[in-house]
N, C-alpha and C. Protein backbone atom coordinates (compact mmCIF):
# COMPACT_ATOMS: atom_id res chain seq x y z
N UNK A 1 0.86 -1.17 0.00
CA UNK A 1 0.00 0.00 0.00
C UNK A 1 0.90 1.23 0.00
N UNK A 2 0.63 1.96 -0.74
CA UNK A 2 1.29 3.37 -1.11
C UNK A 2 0.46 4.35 -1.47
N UNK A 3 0.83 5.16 -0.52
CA UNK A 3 -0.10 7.04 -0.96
C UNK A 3 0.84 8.04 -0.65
N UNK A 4 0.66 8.64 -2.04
CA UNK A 4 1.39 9.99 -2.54
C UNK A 4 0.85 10.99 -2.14
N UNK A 5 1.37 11.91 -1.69
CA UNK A 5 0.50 13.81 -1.55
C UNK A 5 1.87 13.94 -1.54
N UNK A 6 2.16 14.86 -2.88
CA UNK A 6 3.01 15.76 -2.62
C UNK A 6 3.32 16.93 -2.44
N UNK A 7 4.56 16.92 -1.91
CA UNK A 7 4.73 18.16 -0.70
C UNK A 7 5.30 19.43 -1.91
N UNK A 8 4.65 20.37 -1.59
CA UNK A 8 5.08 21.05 -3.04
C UNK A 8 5.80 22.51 -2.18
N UNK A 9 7.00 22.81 -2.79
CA UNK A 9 7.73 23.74 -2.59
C UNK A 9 7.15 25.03 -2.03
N UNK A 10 5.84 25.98 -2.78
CA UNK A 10 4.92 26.72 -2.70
C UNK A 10 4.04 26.87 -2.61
N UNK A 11 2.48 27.07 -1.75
CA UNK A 11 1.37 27.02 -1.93
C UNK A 11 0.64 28.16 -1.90
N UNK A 12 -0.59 28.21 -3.31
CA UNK A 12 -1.01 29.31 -3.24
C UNK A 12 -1.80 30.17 -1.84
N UNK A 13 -1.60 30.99 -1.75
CA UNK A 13 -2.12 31.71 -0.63
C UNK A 13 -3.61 31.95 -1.17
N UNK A 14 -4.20 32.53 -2.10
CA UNK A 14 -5.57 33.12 -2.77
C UNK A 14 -6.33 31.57 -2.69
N UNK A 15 -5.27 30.11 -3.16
CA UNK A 15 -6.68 29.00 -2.82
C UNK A 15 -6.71 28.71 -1.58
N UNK A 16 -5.87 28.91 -0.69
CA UNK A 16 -6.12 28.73 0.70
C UNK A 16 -6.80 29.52 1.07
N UNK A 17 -7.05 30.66 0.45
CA UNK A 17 -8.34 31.16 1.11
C UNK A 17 -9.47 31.07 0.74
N UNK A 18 -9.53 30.63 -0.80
CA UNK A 18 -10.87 30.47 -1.08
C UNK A 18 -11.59 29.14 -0.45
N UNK A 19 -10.40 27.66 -0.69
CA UNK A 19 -11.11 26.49 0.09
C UNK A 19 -11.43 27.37 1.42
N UNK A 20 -10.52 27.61 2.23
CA UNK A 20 -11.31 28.09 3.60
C UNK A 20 -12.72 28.61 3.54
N UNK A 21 -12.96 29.56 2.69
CA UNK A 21 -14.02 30.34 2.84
C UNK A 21 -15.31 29.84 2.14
N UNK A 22 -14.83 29.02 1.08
CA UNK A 22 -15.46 29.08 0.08
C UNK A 22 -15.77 27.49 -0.44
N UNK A 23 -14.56 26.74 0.48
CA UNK A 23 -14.08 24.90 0.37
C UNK A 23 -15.73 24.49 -0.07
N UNK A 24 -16.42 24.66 1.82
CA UNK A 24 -17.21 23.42 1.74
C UNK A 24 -18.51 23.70 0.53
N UNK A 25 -18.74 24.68 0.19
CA UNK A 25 -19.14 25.09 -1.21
C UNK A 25 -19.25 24.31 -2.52
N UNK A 26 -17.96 24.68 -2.49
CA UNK A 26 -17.18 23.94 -3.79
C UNK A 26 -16.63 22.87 -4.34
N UNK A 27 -16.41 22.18 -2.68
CA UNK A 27 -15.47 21.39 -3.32
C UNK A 27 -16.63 20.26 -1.94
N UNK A 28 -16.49 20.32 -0.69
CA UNK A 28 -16.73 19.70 0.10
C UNK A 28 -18.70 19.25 -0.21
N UNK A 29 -19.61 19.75 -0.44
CA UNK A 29 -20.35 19.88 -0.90
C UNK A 29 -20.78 18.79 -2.28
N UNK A 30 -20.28 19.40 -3.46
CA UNK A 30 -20.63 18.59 -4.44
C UNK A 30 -19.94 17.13 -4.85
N UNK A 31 -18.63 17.05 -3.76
CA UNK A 31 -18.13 15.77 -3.86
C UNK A 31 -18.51 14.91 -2.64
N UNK A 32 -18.94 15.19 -1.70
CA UNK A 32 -19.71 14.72 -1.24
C UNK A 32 -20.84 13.86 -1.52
N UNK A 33 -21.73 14.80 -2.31
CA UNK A 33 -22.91 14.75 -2.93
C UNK A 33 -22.92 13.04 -3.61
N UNK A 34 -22.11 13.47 -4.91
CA UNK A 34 -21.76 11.87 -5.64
C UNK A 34 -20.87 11.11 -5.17
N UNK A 35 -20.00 11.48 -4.03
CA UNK A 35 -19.76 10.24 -3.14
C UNK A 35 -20.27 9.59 -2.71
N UNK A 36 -21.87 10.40 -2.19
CA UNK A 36 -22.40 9.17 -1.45
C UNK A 36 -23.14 8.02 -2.29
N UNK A 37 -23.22 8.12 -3.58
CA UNK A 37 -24.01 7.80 -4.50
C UNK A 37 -22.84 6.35 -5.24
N UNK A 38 -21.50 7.15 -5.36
CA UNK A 38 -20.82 5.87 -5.33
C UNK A 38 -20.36 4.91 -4.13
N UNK A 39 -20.47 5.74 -3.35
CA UNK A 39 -20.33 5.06 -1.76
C UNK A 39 -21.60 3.52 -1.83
N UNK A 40 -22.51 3.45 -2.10
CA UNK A 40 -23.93 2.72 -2.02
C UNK A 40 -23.14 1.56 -3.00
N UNK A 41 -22.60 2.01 -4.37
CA UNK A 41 -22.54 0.86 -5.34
C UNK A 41 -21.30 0.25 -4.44
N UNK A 42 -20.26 0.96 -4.07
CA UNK A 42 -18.94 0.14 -3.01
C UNK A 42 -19.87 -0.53 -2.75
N UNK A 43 -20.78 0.10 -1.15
CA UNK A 43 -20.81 -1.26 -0.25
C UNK A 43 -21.43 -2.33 -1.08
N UNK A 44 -22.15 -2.15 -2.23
CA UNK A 44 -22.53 -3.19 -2.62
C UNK A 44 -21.90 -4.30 -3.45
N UNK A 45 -20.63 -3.23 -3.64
CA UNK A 45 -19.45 -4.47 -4.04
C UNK A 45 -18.63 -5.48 -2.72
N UNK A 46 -19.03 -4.53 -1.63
CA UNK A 46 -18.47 -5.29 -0.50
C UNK A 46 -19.16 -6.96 -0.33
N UNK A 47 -20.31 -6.32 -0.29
CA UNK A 47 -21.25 -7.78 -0.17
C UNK A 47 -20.80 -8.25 -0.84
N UNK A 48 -20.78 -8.52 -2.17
CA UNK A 48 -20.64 -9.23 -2.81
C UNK A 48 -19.22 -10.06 -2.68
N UNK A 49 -18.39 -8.83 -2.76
CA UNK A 49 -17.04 -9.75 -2.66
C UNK A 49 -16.43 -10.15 -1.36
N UNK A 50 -17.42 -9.90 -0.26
CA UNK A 50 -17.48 -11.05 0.80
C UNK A 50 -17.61 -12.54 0.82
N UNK A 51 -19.22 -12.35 -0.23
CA UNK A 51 -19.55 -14.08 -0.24
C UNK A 51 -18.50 -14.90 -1.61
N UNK A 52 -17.86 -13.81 -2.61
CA UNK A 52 -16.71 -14.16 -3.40
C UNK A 52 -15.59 -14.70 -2.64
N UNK A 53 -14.79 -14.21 -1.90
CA UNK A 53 -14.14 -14.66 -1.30
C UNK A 53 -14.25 -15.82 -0.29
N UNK A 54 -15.62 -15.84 0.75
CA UNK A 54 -15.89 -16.75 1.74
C UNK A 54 -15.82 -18.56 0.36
N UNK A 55 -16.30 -17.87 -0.87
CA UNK A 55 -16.26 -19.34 -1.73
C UNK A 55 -15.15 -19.80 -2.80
N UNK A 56 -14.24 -18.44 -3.13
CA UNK A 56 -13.44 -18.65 -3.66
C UNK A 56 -12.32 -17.95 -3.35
N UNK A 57 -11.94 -17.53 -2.27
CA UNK A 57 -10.94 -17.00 -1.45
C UNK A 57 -10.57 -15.97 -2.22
N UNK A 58 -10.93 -15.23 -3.11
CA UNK A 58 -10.57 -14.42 -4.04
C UNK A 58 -11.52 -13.27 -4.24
N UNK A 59 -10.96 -12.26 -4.60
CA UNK A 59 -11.80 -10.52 -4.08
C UNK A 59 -11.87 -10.59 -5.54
N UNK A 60 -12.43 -10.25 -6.23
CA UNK A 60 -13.05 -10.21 -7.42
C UNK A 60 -12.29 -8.92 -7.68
N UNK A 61 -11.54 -9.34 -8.87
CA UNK A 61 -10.23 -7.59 -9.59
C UNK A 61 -10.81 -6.57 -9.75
N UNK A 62 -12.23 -6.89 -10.44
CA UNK A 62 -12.76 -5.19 -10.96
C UNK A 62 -13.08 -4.63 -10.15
N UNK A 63 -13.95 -5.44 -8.85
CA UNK A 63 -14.27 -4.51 -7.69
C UNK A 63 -13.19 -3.97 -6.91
N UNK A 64 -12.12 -4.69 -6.71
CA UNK A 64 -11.46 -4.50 -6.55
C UNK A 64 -10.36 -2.68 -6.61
N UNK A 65 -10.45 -2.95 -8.28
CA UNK A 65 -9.73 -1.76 -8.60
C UNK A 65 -10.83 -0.59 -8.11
N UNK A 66 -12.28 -1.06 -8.38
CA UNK A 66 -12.83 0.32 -8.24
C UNK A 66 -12.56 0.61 -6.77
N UNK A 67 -12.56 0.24 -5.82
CA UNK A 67 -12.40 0.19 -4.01
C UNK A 67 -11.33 1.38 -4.06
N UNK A 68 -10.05 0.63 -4.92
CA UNK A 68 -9.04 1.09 -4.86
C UNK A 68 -9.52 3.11 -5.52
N UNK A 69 -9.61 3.10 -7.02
CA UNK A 69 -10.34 3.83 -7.26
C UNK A 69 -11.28 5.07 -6.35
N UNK A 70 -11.84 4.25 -5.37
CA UNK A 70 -12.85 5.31 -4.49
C UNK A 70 -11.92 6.11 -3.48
N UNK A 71 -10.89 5.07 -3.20
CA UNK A 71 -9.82 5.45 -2.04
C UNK A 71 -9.34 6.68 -2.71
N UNK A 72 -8.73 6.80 -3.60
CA UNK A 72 -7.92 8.04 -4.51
C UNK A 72 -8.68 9.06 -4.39
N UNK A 73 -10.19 8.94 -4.76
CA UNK A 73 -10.98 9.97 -4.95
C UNK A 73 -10.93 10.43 -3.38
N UNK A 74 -11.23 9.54 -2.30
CA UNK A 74 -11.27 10.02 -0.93
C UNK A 74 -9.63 11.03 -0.68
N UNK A 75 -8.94 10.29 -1.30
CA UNK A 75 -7.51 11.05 -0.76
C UNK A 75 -7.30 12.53 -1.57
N UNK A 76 -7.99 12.41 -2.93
CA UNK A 76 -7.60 14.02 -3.22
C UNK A 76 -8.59 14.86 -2.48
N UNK A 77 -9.87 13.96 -2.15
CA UNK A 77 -10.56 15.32 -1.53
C UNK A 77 -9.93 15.91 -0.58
N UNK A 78 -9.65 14.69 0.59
CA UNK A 78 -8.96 14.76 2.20
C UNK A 78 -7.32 15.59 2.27
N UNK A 79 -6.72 15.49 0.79
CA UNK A 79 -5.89 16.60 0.50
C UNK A 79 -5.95 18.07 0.55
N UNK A 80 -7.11 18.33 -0.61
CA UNK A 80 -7.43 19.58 -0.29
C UNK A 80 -7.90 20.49 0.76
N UNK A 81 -8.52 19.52 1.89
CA UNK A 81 -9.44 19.63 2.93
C UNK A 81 -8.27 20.08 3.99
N UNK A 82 -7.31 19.24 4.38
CA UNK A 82 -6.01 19.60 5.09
C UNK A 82 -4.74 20.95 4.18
N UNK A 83 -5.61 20.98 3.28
CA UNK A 83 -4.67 22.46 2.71
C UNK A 83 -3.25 21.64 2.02
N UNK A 84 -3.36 20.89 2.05
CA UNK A 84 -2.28 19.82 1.79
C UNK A 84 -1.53 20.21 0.62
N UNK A 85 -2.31 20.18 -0.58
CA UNK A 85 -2.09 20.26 -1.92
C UNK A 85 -2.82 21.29 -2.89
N UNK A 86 -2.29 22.20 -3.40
CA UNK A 86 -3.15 22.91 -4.31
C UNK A 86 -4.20 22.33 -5.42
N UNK A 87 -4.98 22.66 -5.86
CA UNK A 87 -5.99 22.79 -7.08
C UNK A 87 -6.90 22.11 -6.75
N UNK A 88 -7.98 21.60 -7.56
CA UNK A 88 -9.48 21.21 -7.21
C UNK A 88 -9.40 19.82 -7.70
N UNK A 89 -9.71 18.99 -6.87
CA UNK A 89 -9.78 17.22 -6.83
C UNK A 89 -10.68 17.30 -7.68
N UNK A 90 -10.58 15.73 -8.70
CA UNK A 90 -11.34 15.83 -9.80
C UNK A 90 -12.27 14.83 -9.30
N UNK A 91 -13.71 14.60 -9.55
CA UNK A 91 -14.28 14.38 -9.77
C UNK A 91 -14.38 12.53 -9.69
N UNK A 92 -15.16 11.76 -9.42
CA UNK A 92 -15.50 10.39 -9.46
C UNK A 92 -14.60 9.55 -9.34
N UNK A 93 -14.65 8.11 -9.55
CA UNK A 93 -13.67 7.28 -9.34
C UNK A 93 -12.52 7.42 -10.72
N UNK A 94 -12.55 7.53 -11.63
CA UNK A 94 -12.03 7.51 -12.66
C UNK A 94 -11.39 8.93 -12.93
N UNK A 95 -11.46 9.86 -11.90
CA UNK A 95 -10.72 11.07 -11.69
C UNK A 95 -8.96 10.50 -11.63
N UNK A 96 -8.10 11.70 -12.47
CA UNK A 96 -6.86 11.45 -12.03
C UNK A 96 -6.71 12.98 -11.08
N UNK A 97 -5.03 12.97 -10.77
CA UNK A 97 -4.61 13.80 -10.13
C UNK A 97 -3.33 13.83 -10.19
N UNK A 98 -2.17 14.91 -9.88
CA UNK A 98 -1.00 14.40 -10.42
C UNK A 98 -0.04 14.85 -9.12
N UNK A 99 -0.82 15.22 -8.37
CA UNK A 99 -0.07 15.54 -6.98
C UNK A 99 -1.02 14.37 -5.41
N UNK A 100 -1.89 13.77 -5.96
CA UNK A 100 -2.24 12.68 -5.12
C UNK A 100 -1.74 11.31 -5.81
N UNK A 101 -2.24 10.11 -4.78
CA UNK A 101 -2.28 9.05 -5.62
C UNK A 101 -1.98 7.71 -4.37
N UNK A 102 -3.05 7.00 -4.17
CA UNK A 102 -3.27 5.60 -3.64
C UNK A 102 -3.21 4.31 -4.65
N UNK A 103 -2.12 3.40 -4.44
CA UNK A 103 -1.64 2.16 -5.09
C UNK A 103 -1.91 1.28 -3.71
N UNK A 104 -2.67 0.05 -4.11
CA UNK A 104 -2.86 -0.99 -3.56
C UNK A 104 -2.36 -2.42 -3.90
N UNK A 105 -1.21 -3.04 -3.83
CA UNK A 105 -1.60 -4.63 -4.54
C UNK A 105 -2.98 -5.26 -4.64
N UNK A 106 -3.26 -6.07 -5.74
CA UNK A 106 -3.96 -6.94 -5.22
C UNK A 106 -3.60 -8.15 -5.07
N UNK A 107 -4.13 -8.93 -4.32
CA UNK A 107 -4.43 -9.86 -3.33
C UNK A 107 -4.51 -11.13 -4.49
N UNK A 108 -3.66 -12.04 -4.55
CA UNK A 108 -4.63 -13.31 -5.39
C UNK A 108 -5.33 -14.21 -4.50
N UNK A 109 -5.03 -14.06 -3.60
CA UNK A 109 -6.10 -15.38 -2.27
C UNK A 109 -6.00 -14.64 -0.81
N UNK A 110 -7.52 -14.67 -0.30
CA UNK A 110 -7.43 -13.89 0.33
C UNK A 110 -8.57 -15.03 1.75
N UNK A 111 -7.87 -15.15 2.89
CA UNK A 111 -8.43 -15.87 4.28
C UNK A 111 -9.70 -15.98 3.97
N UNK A 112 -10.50 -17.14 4.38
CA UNK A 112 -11.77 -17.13 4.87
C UNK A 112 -11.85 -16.97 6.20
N UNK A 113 -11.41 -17.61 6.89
CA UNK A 113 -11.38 -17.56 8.42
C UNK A 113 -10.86 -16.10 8.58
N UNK A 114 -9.55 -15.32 8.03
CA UNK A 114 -9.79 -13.90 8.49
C UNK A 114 -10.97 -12.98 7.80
N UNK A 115 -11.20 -13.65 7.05
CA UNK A 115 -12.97 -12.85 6.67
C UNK A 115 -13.64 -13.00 7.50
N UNK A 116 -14.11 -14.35 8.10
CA UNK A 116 -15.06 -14.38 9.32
C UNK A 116 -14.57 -13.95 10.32
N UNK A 117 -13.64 -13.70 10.46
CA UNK A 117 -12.97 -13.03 11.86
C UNK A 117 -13.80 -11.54 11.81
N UNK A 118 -13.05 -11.09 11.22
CA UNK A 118 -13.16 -9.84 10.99
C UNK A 118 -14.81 -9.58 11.09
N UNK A 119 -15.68 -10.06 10.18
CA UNK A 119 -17.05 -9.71 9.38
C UNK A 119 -18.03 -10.16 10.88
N UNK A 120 -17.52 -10.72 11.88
CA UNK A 120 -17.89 -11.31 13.23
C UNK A 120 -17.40 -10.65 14.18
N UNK A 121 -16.16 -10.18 14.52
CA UNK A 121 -15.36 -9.55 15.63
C UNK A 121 -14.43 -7.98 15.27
N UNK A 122 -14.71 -7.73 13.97
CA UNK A 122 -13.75 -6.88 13.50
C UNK A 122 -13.94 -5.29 14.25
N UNK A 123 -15.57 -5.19 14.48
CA UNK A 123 -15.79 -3.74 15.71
C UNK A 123 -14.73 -4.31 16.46
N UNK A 124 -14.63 -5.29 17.19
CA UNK A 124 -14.25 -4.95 18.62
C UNK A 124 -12.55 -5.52 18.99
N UNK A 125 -11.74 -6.12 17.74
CA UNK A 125 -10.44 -6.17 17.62
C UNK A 125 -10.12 -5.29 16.96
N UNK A 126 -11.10 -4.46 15.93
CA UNK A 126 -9.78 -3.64 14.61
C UNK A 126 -10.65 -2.24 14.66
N UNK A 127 -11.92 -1.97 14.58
CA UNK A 127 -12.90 -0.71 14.75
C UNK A 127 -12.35 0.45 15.89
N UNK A 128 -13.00 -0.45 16.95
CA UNK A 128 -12.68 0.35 17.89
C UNK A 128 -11.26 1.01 18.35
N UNK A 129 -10.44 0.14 18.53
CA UNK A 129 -8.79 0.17 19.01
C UNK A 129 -8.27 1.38 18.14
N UNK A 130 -8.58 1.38 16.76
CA UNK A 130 -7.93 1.99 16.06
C UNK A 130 -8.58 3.18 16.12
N UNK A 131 -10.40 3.40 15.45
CA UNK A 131 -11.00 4.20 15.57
C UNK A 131 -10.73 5.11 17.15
N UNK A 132 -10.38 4.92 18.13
CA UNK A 132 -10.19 5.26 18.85
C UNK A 132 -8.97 6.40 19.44
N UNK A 133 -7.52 5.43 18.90
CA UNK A 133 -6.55 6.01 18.26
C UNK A 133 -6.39 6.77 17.62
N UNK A 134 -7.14 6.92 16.40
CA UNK A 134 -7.44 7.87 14.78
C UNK A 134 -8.06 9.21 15.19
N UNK A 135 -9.36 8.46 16.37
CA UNK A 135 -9.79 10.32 16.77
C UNK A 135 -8.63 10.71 17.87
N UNK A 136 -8.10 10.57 18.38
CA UNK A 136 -6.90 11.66 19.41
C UNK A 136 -5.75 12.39 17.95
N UNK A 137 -5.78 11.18 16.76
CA UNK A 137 -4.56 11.74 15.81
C UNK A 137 -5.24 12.42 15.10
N UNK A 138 -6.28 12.18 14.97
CA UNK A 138 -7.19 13.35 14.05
C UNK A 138 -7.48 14.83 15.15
N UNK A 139 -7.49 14.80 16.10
CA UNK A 139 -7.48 16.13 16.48
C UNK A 139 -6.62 16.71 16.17
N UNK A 140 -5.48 15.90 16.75
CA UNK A 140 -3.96 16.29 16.99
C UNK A 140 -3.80 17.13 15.47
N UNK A 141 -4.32 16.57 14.58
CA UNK A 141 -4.13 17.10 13.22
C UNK A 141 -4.72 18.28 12.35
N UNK A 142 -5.85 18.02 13.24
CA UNK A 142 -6.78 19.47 12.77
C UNK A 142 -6.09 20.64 13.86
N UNK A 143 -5.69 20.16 14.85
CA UNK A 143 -4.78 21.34 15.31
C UNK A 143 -3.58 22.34 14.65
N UNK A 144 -2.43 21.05 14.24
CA UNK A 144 -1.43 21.16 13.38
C UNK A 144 -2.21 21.80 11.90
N UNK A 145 -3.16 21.33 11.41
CA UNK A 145 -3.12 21.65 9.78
C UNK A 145 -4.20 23.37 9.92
N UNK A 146 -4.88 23.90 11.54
CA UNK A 146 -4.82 25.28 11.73
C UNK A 146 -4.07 26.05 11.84
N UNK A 147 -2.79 25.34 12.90
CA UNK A 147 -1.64 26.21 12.67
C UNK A 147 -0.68 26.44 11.34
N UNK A 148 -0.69 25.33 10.37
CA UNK A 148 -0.20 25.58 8.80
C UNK A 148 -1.12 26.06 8.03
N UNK A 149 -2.16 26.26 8.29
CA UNK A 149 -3.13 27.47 7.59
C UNK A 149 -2.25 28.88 7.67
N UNK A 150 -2.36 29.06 8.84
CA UNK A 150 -0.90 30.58 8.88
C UNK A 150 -0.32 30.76 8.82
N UNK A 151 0.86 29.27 8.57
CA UNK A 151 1.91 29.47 7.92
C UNK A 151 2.38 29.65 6.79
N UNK A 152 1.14 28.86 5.78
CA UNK A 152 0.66 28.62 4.24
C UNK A 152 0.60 30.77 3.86
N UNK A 153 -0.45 31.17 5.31
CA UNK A 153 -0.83 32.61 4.56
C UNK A 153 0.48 33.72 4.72
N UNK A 154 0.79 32.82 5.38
CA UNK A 154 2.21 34.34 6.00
C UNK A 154 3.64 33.81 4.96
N UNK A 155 3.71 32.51 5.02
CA UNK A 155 4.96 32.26 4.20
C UNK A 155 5.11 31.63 2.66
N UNK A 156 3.61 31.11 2.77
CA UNK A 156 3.57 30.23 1.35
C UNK A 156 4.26 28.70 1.49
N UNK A 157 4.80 28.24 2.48
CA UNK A 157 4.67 27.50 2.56
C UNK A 157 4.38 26.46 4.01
N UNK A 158 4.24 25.12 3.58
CA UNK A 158 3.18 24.20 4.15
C UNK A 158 4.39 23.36 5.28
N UNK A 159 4.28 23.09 6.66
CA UNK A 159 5.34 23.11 7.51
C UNK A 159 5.08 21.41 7.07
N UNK A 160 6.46 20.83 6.54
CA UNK A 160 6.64 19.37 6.25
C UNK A 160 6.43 18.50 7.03
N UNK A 161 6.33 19.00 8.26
CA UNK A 161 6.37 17.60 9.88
C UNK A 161 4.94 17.47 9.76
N UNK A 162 3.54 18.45 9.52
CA UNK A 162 2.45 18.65 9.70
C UNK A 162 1.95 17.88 8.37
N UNK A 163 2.59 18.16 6.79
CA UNK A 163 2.17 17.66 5.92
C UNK A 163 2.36 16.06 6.44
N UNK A 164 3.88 15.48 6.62
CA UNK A 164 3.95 14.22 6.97
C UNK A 164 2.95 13.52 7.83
N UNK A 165 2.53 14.49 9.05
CA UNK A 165 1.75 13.75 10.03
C UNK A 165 0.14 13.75 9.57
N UNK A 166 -0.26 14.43 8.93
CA UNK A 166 -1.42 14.41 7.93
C UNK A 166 -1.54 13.52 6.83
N UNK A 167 -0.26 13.03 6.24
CA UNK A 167 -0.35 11.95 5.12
C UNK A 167 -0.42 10.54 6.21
N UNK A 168 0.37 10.86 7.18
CA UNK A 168 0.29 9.39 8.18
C UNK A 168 -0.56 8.96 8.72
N UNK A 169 -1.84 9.56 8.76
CA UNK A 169 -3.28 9.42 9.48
C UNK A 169 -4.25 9.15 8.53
N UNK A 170 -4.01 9.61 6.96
CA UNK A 170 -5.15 9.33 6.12
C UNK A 170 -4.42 8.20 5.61
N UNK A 171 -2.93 7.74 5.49
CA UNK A 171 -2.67 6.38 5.68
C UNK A 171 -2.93 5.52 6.05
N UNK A 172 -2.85 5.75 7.66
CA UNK A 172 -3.77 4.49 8.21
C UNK A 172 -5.37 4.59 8.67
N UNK A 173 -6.09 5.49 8.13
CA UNK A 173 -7.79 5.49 7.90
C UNK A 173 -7.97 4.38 6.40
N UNK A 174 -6.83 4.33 5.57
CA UNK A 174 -6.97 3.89 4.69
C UNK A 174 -6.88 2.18 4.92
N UNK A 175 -5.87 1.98 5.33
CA UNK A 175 -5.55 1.07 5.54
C UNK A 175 -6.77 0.22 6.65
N UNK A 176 -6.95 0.67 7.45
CA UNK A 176 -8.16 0.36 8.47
C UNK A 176 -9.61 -0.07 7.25
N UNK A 177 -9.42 0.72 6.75
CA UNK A 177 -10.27 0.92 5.40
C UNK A 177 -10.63 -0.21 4.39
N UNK A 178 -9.54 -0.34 4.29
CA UNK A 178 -8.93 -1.52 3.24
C UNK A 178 -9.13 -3.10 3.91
N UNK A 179 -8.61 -3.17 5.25
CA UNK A 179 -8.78 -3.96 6.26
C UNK A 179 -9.86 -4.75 6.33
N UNK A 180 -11.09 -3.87 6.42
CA UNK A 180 -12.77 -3.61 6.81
C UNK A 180 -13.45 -4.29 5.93
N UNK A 181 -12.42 -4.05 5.11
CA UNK A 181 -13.60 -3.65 3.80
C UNK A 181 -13.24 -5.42 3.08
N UNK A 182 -12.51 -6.45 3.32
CA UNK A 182 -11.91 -6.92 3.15
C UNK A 182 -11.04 -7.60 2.26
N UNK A 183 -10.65 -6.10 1.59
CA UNK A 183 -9.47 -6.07 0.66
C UNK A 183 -7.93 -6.71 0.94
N UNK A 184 -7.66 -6.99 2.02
CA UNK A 184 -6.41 -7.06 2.34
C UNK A 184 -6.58 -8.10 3.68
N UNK A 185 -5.81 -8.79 3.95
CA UNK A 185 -5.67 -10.02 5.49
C UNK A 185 -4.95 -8.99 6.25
N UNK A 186 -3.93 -8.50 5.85
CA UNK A 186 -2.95 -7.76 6.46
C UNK A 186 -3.75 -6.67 7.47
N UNK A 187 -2.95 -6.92 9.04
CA UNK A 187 -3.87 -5.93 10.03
C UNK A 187 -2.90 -5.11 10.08
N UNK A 188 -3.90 -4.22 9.72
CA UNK A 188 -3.35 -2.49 9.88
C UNK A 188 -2.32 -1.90 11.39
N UNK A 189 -1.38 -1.37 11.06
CA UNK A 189 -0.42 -1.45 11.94
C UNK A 189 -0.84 -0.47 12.84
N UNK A 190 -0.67 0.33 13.86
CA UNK A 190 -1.16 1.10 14.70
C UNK A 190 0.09 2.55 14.41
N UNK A 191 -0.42 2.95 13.18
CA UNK A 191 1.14 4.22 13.28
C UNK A 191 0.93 4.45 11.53
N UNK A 192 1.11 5.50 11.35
CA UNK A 192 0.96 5.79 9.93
C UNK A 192 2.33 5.83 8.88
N UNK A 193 3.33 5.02 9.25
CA UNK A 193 4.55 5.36 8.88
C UNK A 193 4.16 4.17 7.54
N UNK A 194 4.60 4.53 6.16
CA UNK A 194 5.02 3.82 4.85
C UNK A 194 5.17 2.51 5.71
């Protein structure tokens, strides 16, 4: 698993203020909107490639890529949202971007027994523990990515420890993600490091 945001030398000051003022408008708003609309066809690839796997240990590729696919779209939004990266996230699963970018292997055989684990116990070994974890680092982060809001407006640029610790949290939301969803056996590590 690999996700890109890159850290760019300069950031405009005029879109940092317009997402601020103007974000959930524009950007937070209408991608939202048809997220949730592709969000419905996911879970309904989830089902499916639950009982795929429980019979043929295998996550079915196309759903697959699209999962992967939805993740990207989640990460350019969650880019712009943390001030992360300049310009306006494109649009649907089949959106590119050239300063984001989520790569997943896939899987050729994938547990039954950690499917039923999980699809049976997964709130209360992998949900909670982490979810739990994720909100203290998600504050921690909306703290940090207020204070690089003023650093973005006063200097133009974006303080690298804050970008890093912001890519390390939508890392492992992803991964938790991926986990859940049961794309991957592999349990998500507790720490957002590559």
């Amino acid at each position: 698993m690999k996700l890109t945001i890159t850290y760019q030398e300069s950031y405009s000051r005029s879109e940092l203020l317009l997402r601020s003022f103007f974000g959930v408008i524009y950007i937070t708003l209408p991608h939202a909107f048809l997220m949730m609309f592709c969000q419905i066809w996911s879970a309904i690839i989830t089902f499916i490639a639950f009982w795929s796997i429980l019979f043929t240990g295998r996550y079915p590729q196309s759903f697959f890529e699209y999962q992967v696919k939805m993740f990207r779209w989640s990460v350019r939004v969650q880019a712009r949202g943390k001030n992360m990266v300049d310009g306006y996230p494109a649009f649907f699963p089949s959106g590119t971007d050239t300063l984001t970018n989520f790569e997943m292997d896939y899987p050729e055989n994938l547990s039954r027994g950690t499917l039923l684990l999980k699809a049976f116990f997964g709130v209360i070994y992998c949900i909670l523990p982490h979810g739990f974890m994720l909100a203290f680092r998600s504050l921690w982060g909306a703290i940090l990515t207020f204070i690089a809001w003023w650093v973005v407006l006063f200097t133009g640029k974006y303080p690298q420890s804050t970008h890093e610790f912001n890519k390390g949290t939508i890392l492992w939301s992803l991964r938790l993600s991926a986990y859940i969803s049961y794309m991957t056996d592999v349990y998500p590590p507790f720490n957002g490091n590559e």
